[in-house]
Structures are given as structure tokens and as C-alpha cells.
N, C-alpha and C. Protein backbone atom coordinates (compact mmCIF):
# COMPACT_ATOMS: atom_id res chain seq x y z
N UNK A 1 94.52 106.40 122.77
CA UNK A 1 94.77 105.08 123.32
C UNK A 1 94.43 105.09 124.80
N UNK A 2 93.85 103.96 125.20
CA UNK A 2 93.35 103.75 126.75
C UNK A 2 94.51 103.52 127.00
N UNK A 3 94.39 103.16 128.35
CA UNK A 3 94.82 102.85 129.50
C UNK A 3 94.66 101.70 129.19
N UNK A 4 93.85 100.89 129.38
CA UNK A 4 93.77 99.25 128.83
C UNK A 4 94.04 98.71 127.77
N UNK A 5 94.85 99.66 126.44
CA UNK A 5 94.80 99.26 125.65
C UNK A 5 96.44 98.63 125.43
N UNK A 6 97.14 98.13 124.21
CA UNK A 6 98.15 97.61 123.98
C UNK A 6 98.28 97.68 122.52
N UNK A 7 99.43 98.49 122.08
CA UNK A 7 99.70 98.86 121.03
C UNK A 7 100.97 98.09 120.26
N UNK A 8 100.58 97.27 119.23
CA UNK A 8 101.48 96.89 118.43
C UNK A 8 102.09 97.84 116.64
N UNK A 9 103.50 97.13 116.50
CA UNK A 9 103.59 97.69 115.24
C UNK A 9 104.33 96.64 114.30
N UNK A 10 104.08 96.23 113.12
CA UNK A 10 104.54 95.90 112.47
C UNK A 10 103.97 96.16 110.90
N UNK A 11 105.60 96.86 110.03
CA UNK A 11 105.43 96.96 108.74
C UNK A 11 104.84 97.92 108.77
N UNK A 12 105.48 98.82 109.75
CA UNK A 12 104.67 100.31 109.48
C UNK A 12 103.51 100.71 109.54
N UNK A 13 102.83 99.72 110.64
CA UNK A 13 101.17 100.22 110.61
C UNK A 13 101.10 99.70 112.06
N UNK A 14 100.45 100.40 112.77
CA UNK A 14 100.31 100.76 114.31
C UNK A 14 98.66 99.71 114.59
N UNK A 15 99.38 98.75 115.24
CA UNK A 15 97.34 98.35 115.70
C UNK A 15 97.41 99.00 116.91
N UNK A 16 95.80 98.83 117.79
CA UNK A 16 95.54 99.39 118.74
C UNK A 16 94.75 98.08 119.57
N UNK A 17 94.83 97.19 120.41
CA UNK A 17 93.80 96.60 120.87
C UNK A 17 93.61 96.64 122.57
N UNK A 18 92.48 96.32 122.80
CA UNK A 18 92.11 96.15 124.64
C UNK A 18 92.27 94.98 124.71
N UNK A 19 93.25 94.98 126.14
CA UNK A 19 94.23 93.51 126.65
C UNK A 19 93.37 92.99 126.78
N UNK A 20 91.56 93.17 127.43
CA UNK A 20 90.76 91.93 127.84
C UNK A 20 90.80 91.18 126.42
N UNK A 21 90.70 91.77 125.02
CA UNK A 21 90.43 91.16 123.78
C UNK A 21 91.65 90.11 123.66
N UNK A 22 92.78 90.40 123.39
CA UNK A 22 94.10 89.74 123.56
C UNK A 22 93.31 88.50 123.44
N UNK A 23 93.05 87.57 124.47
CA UNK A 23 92.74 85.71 124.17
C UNK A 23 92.08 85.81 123.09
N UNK A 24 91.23 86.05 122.73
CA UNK A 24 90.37 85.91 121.46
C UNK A 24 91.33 86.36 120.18
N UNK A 25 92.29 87.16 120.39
CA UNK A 25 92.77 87.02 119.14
C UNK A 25 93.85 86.76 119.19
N UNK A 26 94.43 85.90 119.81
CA UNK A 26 96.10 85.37 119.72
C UNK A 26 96.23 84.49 118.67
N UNK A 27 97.03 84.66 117.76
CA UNK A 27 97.50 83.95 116.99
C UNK A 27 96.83 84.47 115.63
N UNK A 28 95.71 85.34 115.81
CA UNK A 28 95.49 86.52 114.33
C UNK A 28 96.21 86.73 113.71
N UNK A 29 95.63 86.72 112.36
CA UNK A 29 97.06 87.41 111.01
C UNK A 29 95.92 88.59 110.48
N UNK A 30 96.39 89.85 110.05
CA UNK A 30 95.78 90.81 109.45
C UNK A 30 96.52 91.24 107.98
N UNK A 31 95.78 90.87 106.90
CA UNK A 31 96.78 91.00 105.73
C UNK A 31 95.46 92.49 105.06
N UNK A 32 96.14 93.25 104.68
CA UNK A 32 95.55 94.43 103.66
C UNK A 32 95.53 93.62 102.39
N UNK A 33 94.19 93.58 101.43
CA UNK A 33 94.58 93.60 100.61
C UNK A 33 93.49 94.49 99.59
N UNK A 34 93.37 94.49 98.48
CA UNK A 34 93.27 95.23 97.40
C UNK A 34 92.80 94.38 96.58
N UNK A 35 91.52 94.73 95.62
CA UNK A 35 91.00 93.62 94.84
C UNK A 35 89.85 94.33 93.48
N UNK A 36 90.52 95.06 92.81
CA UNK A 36 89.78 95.81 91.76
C UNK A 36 89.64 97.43 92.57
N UNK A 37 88.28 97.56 92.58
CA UNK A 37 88.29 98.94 93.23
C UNK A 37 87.76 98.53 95.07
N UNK A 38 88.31 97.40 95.48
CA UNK A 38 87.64 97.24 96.72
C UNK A 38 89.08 97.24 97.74
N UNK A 39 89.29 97.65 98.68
CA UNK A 39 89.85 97.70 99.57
C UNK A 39 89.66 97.10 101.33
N UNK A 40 90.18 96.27 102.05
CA UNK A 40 90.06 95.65 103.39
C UNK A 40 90.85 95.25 103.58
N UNK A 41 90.81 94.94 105.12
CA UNK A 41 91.49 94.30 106.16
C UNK A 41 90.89 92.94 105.94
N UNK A 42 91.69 91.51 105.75
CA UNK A 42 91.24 90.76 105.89
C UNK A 42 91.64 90.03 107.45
N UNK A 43 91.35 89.41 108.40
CA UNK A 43 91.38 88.61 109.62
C UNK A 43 91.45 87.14 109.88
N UNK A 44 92.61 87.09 109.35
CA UNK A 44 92.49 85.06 109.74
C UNK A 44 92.58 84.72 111.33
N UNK A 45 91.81 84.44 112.33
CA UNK A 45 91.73 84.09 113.72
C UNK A 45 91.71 82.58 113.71
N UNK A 46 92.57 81.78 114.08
CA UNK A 46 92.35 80.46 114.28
C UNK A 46 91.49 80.05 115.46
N UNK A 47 91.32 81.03 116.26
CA UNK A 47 90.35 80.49 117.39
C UNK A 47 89.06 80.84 117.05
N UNK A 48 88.39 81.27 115.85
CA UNK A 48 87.07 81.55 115.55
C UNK A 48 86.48 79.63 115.05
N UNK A 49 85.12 79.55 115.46
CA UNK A 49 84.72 78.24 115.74
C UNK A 49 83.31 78.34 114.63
N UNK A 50 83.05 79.71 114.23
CA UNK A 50 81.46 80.05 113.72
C UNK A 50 81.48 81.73 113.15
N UNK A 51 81.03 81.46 112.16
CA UNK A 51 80.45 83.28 111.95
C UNK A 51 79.24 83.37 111.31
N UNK A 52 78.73 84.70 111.35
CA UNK A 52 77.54 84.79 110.88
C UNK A 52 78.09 85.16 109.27
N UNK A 53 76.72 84.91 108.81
CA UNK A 53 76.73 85.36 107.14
C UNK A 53 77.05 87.03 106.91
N UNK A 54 77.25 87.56 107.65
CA UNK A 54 77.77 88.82 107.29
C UNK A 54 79.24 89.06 107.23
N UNK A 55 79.77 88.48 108.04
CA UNK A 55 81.32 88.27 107.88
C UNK A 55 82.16 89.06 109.50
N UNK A 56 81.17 89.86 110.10
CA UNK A 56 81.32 91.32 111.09
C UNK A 56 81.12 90.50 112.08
N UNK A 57 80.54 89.20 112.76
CA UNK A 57 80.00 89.09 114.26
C UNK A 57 81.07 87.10 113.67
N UNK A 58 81.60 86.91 114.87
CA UNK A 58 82.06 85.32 115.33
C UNK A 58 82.20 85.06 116.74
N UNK A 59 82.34 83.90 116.54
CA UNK A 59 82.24 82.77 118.09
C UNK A 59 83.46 82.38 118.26
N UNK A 60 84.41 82.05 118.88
CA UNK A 60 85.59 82.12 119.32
C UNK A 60 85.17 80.30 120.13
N UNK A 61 86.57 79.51 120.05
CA UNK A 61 86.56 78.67 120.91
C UNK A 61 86.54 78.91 122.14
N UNK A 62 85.77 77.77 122.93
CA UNK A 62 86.07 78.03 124.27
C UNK A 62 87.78 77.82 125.08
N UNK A 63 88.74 77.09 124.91
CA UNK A 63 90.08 77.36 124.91
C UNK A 63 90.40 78.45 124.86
N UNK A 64 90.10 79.07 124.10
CA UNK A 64 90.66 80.33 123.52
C UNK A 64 90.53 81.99 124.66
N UNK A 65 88.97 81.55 125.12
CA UNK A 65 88.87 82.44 126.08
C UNK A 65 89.52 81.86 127.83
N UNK A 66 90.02 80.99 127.61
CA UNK A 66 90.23 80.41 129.41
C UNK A 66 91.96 80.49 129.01
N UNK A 67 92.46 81.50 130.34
CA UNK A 67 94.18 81.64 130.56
C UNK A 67 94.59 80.10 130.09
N UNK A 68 95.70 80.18 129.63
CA UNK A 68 96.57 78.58 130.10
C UNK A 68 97.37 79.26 131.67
């Protein structure tokens, strides 16, 4: 873990993130789930505005990146 980083826990599983990231993902939900033989992290971000067809790269509102 950095120095810049900020470590949460809940339900027994440790995240790890860098505070600059923090605005972009406030208000994220991360649910595990399980689906035949496939396994992931799924990511609900309410401040995502766009993603690409791969599912790996998004656009974030502009709100989202400016302090209140």
C-alpha cells in the first residue's frame, strides 16, 4: 500500500484505492458474484456517463471530478 493510497474494509474483504481516484468513484457498489463457471467483480459507479464496448475503459461525469 502507498502512501497515497486509502484502505477500506467491509465484509471481510480489504479494498485498496489512490485518494486522487476517490471523486470518480464515490458512491460505487462492488458486488462479487458467481455465474456458472465464471467468476467477477461487478462495479455499479453512478458517476460513469459512457463506456466502451469492452466493459474495462469509462467516462465519468464532469461533477463528479470537480470538489463540492
Amino acid at each position: 500500500m502507498g502512501e497515497n493510497d486509502v484502505q477500506y474494509e467491509s465484509h471481510q474483504t480489504k479494498v485498496v484505492v489512490d485518494r486522487d481516484a476517490l471523486t470518480y468513484l464515490d458512491g460505487t457498489r462492488v458486488d462479487f458474484r458467481k455465474e456458472g463457471l465464471s467468476e467477477s467483480f461487478k462495479f455499479d459507479n453512478p458517476n460513469v456517463s459512457a463506456t466502451c464496448g469492452c466493459g474495462e475503459s469509462f467516462s465519468v461525469n464532469k461533477s463528479a471530478s470537480t470538489p463540492a
